[in-house]
Protein backbone atom coordinates (compact mmCIF):
# COMPACT_ATOMS: atom_id res chain seq x y z
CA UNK A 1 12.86 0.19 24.03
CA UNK A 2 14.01 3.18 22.55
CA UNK A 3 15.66 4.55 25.63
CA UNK A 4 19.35 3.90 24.45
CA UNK A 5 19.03 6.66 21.47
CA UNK A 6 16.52 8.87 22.74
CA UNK A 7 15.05 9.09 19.30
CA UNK A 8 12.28 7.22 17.58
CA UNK A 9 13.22 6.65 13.79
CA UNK A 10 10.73 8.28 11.16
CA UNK A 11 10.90 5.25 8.99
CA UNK A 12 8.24 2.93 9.70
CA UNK A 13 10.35 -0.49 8.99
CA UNK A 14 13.23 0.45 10.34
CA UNK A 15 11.49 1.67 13.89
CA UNK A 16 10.18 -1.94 13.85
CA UNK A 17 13.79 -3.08 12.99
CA UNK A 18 15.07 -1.52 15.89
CA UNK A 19 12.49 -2.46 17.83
CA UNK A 20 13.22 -6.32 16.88
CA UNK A 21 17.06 -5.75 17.25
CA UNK A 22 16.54 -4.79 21.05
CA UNK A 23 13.78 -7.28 21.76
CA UNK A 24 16.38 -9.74 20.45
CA UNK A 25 19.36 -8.67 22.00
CA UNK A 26 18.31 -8.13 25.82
CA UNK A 27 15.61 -10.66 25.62
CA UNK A 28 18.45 -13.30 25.28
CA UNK A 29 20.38 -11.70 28.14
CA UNK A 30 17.86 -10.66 30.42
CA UNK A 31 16.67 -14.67 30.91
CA UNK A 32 20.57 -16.10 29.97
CA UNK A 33 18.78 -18.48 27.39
CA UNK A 34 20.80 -21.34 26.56
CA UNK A 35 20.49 -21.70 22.61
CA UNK A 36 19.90 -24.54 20.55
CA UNK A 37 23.16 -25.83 18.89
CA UNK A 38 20.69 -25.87 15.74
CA UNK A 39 19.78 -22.70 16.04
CA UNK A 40 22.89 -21.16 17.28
CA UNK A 41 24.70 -22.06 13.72
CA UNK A 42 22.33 -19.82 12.19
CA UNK A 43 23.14 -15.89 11.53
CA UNK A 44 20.79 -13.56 12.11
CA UNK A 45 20.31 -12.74 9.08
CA UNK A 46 19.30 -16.41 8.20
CA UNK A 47 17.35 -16.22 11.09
CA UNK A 48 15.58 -13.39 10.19
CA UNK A 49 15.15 -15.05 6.64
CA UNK A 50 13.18 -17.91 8.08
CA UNK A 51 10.85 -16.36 10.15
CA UNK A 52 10.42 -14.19 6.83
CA UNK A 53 9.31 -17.43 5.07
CA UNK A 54 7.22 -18.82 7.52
CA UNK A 55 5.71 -15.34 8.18
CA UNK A 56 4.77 -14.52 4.11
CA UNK A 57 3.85 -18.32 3.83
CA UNK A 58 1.18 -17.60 6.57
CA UNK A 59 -0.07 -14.69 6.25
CA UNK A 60 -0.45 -14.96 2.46
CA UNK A 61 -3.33 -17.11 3.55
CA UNK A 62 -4.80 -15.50 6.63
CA UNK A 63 -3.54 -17.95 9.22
CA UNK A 64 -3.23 -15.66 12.09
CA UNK A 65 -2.94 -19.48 14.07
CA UNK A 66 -0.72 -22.77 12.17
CA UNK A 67 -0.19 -25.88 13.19
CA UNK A 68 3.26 -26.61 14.83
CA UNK A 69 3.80 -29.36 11.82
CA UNK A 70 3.43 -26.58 9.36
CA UNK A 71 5.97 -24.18 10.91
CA UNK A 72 8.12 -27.47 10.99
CA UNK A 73 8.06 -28.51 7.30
CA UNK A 74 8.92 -24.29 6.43
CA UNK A 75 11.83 -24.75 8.46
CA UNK A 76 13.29 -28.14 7.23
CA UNK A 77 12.91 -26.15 3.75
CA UNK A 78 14.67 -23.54 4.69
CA UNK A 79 17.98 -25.06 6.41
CA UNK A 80 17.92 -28.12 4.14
CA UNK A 81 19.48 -25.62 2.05
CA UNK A 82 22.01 -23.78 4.25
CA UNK A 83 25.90 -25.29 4.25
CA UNK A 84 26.43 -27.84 6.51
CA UNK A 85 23.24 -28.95 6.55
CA UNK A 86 22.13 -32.90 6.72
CA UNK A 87 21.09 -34.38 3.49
CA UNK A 88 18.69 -37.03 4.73
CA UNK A 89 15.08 -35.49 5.54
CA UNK A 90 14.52 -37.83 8.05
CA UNK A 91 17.92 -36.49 10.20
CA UNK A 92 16.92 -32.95 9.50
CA UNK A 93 13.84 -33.99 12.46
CA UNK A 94 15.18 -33.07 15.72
CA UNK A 95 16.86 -30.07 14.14
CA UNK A 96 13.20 -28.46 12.65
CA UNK A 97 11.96 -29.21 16.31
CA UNK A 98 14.94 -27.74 17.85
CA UNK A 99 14.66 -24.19 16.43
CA UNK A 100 11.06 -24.21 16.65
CA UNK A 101 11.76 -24.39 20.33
CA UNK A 102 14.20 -22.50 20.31
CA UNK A 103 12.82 -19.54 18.55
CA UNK A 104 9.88 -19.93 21.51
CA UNK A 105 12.08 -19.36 24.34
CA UNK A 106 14.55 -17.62 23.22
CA UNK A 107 13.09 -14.36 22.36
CA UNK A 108 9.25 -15.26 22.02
CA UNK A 109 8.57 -14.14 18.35
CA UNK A 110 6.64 -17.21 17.68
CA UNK A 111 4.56 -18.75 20.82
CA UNK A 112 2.53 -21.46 21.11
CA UNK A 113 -1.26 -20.66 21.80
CA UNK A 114 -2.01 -24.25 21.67
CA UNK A 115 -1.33 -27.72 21.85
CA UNK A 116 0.56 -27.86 18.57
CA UNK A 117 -1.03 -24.50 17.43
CA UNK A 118 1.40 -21.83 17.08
CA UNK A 119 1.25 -17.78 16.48
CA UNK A 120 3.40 -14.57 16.43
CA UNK A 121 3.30 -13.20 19.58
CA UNK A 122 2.01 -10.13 17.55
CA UNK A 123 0.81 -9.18 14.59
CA UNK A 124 3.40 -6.74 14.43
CA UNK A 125 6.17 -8.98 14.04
CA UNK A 126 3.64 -10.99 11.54
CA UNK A 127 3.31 -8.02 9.64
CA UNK A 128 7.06 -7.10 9.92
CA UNK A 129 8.30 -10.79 8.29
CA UNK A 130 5.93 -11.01 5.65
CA UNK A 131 7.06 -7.10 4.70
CA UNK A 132 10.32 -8.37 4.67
CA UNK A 133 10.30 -11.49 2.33
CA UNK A 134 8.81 -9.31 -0.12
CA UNK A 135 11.14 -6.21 -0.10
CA UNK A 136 14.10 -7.74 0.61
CA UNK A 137 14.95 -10.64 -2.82
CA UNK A 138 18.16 -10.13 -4.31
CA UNK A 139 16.60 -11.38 -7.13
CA UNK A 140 15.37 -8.36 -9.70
CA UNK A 141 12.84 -11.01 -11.19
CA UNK A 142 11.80 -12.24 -7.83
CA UNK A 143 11.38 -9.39 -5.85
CA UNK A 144 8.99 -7.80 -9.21
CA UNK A 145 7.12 -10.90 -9.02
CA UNK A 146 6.37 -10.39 -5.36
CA UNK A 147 5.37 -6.78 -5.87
CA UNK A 148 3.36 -7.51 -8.80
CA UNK A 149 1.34 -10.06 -6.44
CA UNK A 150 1.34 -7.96 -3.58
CA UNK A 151 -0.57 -5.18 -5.44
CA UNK A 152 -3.59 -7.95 -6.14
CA UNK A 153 -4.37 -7.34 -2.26
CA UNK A 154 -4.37 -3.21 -1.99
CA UNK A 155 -8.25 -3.28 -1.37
CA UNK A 156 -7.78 -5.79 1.83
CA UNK A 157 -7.62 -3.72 4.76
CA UNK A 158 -4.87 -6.71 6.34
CA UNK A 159 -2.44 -5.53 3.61
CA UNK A 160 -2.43 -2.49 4.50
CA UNK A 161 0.63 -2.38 7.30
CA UNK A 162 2.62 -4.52 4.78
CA UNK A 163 1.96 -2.12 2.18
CA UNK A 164 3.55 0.90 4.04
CA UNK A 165 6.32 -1.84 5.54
CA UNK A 166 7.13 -2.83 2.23
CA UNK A 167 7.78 1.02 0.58
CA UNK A 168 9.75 1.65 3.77
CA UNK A 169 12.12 -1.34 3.27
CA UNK A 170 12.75 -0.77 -0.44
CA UNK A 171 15.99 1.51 -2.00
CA UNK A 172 13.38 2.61 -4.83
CA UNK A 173 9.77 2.30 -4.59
CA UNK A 174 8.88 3.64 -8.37
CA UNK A 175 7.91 0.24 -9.69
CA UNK A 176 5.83 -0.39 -6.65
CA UNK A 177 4.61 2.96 -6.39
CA UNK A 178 3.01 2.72 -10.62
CA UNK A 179 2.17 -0.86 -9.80
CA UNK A 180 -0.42 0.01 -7.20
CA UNK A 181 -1.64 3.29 -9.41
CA UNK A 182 -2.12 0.81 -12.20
CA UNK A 183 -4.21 -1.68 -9.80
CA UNK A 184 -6.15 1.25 -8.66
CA UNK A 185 -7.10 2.60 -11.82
CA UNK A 186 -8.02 -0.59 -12.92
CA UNK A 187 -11.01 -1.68 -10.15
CA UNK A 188 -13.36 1.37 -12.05
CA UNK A 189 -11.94 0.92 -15.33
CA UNK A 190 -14.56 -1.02 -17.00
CA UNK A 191 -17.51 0.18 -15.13
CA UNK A 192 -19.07 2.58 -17.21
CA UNK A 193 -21.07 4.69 -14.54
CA UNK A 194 -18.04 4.66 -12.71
CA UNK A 195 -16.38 5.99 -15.58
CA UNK A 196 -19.47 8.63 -15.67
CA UNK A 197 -18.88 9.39 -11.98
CA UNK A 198 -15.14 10.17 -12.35
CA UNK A 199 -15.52 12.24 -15.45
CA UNK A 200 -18.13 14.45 -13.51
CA UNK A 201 -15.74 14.72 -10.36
CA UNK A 202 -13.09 15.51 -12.64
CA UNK A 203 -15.62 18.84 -14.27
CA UNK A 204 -16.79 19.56 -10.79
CA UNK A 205 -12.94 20.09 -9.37
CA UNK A 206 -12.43 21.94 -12.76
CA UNK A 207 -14.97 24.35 -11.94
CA UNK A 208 -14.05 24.80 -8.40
CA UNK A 209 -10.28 25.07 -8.45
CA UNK A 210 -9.42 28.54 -8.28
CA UNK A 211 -5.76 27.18 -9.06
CA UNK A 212 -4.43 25.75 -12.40
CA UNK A 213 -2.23 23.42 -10.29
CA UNK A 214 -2.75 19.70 -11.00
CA UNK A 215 -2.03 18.49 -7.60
CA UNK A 216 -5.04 20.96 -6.41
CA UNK A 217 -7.31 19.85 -8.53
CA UNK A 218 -6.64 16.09 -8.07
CA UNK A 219 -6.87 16.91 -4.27
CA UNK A 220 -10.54 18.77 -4.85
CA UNK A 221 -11.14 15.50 -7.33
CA UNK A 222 -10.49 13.60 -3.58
CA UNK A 223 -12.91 15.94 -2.13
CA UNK A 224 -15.94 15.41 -3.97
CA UNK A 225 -15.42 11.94 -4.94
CA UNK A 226 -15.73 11.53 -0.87
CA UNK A 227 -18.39 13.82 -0.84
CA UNK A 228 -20.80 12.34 -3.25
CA UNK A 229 -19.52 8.25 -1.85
CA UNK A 230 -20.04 9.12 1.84
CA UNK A 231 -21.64 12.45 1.78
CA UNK A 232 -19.02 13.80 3.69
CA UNK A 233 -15.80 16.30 3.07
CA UNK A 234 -12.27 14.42 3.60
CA UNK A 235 -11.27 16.98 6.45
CA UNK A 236 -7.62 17.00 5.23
CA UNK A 237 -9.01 19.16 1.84
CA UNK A 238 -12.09 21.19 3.55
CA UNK A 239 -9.62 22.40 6.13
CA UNK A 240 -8.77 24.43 2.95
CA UNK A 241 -11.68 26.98 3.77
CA UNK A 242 -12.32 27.48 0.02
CA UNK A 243 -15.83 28.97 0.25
CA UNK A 244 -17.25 26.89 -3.00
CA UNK A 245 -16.00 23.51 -1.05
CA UNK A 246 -17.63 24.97 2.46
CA UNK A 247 -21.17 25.09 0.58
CA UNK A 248 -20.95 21.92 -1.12
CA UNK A 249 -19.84 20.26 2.27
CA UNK A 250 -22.41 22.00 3.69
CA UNK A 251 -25.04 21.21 1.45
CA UNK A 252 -24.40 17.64 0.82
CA UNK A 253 -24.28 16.78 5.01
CA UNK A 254 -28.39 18.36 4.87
CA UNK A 255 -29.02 16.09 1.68
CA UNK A 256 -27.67 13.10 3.51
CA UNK A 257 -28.99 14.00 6.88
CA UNK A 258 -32.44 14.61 5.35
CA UNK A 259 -32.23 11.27 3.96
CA UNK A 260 -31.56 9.59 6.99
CA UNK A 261 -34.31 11.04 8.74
CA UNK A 262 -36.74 10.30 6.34
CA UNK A 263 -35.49 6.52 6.46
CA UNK A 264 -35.46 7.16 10.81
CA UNK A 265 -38.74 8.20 10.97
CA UNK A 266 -39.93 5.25 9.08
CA UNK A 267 -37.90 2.94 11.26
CA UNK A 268 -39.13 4.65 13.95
CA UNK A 269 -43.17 3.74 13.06
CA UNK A 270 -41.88 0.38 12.66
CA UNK A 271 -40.40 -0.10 16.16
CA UNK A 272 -42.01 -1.80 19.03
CA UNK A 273 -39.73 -1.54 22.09
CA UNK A 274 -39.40 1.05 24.12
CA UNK A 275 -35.81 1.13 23.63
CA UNK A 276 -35.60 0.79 19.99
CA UNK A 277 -38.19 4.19 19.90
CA UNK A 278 -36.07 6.28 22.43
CA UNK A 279 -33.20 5.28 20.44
CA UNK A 280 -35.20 6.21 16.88
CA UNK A 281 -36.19 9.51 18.22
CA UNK A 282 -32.62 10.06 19.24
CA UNK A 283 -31.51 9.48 16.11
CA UNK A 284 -33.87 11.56 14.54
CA UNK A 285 -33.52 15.12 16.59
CA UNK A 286 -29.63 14.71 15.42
CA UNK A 287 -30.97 14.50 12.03
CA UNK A 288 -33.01 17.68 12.49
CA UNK A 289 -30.07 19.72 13.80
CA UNK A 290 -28.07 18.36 11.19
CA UNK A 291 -30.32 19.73 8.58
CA UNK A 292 -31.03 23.07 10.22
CA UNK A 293 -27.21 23.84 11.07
CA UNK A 294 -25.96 22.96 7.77
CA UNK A 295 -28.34 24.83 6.05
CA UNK A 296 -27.79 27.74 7.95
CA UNK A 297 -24.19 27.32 7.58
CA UNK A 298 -24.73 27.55 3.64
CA UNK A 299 -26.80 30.53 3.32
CA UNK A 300 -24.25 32.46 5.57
CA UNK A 301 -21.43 31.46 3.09
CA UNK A 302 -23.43 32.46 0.30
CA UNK A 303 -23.88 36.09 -1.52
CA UNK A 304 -27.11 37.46 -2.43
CA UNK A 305 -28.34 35.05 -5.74
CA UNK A 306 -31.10 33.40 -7.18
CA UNK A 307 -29.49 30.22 -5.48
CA UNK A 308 -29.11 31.75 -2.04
CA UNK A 309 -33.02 33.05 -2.59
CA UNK A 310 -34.35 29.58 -3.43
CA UNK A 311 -32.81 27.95 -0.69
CA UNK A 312 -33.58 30.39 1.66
CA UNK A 313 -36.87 30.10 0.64
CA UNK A 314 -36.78 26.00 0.65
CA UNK A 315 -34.96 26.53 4.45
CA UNK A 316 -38.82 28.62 5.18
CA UNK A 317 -40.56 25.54 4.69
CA UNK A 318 -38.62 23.55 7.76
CA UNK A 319 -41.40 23.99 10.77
CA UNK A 320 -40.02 25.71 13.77
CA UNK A 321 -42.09 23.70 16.76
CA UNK A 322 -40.43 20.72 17.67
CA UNK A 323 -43.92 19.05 18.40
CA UNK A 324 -45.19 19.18 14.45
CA UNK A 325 -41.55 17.89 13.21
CA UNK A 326 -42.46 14.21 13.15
CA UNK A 327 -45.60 14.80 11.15
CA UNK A 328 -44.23 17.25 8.79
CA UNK A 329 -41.58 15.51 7.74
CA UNK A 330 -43.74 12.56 6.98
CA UNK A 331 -46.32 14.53 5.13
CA UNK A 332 -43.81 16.99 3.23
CA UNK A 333 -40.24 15.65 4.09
CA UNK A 334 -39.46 13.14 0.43
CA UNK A 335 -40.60 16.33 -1.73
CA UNK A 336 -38.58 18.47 0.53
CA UNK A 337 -35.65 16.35 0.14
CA UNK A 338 -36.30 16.21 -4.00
CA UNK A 339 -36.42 19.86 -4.06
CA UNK A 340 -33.07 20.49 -1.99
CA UNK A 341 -31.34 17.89 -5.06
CA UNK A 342 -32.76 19.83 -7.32
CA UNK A 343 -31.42 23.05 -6.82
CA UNK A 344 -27.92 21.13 -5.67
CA UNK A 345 -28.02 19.46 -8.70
CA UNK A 346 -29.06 23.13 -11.20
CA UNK A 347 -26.73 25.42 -9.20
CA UNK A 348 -23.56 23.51 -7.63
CA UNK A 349 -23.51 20.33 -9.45
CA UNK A 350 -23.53 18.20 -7.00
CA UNK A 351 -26.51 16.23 -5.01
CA UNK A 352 -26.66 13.40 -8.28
CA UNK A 353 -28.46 10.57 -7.31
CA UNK A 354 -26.18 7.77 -9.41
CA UNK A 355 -28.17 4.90 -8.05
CA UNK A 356 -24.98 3.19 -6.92
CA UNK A 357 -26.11 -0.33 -5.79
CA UNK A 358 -24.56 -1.79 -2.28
CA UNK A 359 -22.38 -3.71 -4.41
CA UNK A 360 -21.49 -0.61 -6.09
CA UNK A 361 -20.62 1.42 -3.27
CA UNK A 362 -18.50 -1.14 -1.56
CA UNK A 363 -16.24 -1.14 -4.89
CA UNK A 364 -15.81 2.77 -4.76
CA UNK A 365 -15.02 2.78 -0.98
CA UNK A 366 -12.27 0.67 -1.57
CA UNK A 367 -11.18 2.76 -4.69
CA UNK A 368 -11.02 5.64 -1.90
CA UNK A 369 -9.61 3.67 0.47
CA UNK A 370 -6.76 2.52 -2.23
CA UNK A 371 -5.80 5.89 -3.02
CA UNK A 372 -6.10 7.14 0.55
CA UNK A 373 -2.82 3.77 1.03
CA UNK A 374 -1.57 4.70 -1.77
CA UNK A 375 -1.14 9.14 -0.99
CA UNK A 376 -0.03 7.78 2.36
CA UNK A 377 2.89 5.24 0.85
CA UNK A 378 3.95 8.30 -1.29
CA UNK A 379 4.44 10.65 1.92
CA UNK A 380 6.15 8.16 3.84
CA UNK A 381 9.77 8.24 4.32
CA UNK A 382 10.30 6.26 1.12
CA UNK A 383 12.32 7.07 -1.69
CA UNK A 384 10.55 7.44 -5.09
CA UNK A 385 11.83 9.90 -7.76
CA UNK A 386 10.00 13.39 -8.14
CA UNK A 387 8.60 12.34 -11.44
CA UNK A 388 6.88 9.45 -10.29
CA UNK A 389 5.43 10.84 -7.41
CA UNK A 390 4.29 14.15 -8.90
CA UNK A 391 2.50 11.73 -11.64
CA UNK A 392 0.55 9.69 -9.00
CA UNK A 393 -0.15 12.47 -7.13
CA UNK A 394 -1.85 14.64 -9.87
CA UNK A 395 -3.56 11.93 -11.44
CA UNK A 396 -5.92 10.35 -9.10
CA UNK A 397 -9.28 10.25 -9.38
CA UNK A 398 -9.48 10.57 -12.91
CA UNK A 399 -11.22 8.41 -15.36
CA UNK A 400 -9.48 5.93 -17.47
CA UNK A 401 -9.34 7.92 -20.96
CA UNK A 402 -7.50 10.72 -18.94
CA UNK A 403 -5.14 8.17 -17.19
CA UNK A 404 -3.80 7.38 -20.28
């Protein structure tokens, strides 16, 4: 596709532009369609403004797959309205199934799947059109309206493409841009343990950061709010080799491993197939390494000190035959595991058990999730001013009072 300039463009809508432009172009000339008088009238930008209708009309409500007499009626809406165009409804019939056809064989954007059920060949080109009926109103008060309701979806993962379509498409993405920080902000806003959670993230980055930079310490605010949600490091900010974040990292995958092989073990009593148990006690000698390794890989980061002692001396207590693991563990493991938070907790901060419900949890993985589309949008090849983006940028993950 790209073999005429050699180069793929860095900007996300326009590579799909050009994309669309060439699938257009030699699809017509490659099979010598013959093109619907209807259709042919039509520029392509008014094509490309129709299949932007019927695109945002559909996937605003997650049909993937409409019937052909939908597609038809968003047509007849759309060229009862262009010059030229017949006044009576009923004449405006053949035309509506005219370009429908026409749009099939021409270049294949829309196919039917069907008998009278009809898709975009891809979800690409799905995407694409709904990406550009928002971005692309000539209408100030329009297009903000579409923004502003666009933002409602930025924890729905099938947003997401039109999210980074739509800040490609735009000349200035600063409205867009503090619209989604504002949505953002807002899904923790009233929770007060979240509010609790993000003010300790916000200490804990504090006390880490050897830098008074803002955008640092948001990024370590990333970190740990990642840490303590998934008990895992974000790679992008461990990467970083900062020895404090190397220990917590390190100490928060034996926490969670621990966990999970106190919870394995009692799966694996429970389990009656043979399958199910080989698979248990494969789970549960990752567990063990995970523990031991991690562990290990703390105390060698860590200088001589009452906190390298005690869990040096916690580390003793792990048995060292792999045939007394199982029973240990069930015997000692859940006051093992209470002692490891413990010191976490006294000499790193970190390890708090917040209770976070399932329900819970779910809301601050999208949070992350948000923030992760939103830091992505801002390093895209969009243009936002300096000022806005340095503002986003150094204020996530903070709680509302400091948001202010």
């Amino acid at each position: 596709m790209f073999e005429e300039s050699g180069d793929f463009p860095i900007n996300r809508s326009e590579l799909y532009q050009e994309g669309l432009d060439v699938l257009l172009k030699k699809w017509d000339a490659s099979r010598n369609i013959e093109r619907a008088q209807a259709y042919q009238k039509m520029s392509r930008q008014r094509k490309e403004d129709l299949l932007s209708n019927i695109a945002f009309a559909t996937f605003e409500r997650s049909d993937y797959f409409f019937k052909r007499q939908y597609v038809e009626n968003e047509i007849r809406r759309y060229i009862r309205n262009l010059p030229d165009s017949l006044v009576n409804a009923a004449d405006l019939e053949p035309d509506c199934q005219a370009i429908l056809k026409s749009i099939e064989s021409q270049h294949g954007l829309i196919v039917e799947r069907a008998k009278g059920i009809y898709s975009f060949s891809h979800l690409t080109f799905h995407e694409f059109f709904a990406s550009r009926k928002i971005a692309t109103s000539f209408d100030p008060t329009v297009r903000k309206a579409a923004l502003t309701s666009l933002v409602t979806n930025i924890t729905e993962k099938r947003w997401r493409e039109v999210f980074l379509l739509v800040v490609g498409m735009l000349q200035n993405t600063d409205y867009l841009l503090k619209l989604m920080k504002s949505q953002i902000d807002s899904l923790l806003a009233e929770n007060v343990k979240f509010q609790k959670f993000l003010t300790w993230g916000c200490q804990k980055a504090l006390s880490v950061s050897s830098s008074r930079s803002p955008l640092e310490i948001s990024r370590i605010r990333g970190f740990y709010f990642h840490l303590s949600v998934l008990s895992i490091g974000d790679e992008a900010i461990s990467s970083t080799e900062k020895t404090d974040i190397l220990i917590d990292a390190s100490l928060s995958a034996a926490l969670g491993a621990a966990i999970n092989l106190a919870y394995n073990l009692e799966l694996t009593q429970a389990v009656l197939s043979i399958r199910g148990f080989k698979a248990s006690l494969a789970k549960l000698q990752v567990n063990y390494e995970t523990v031991d390794s991690a562990i290990q890989s703390c105390l060698s980061l860590l200088s001589d000190s009452p906190f390298q002692q005690a869990l040096n001396q916690l580390y003793s207590q792990l048995p060292r035959q792999e045939s007394g693991l199982n029973g240990w563990w069930q015997l000692q493991g859940q006051d093992w595991i209470a002692q490891l938070r413990q010191l976490m907790i006294r000499y790193r901060n970190i390890g708090h058990n917040w209770q976070f419900s399932e329900a819970e949890l779910a809301c601050l993985k999208q949070y992350y999730e948000a923030n992760r589309l939103l830091f992505e949008c801002i390093h895209s090849d969009c243009y936002a001013s300096r000022e806005v983006r340095e503002a986003i940028l150094q204020t996530m993950f903070l709680p509302a009072r400091r948001n202010r």
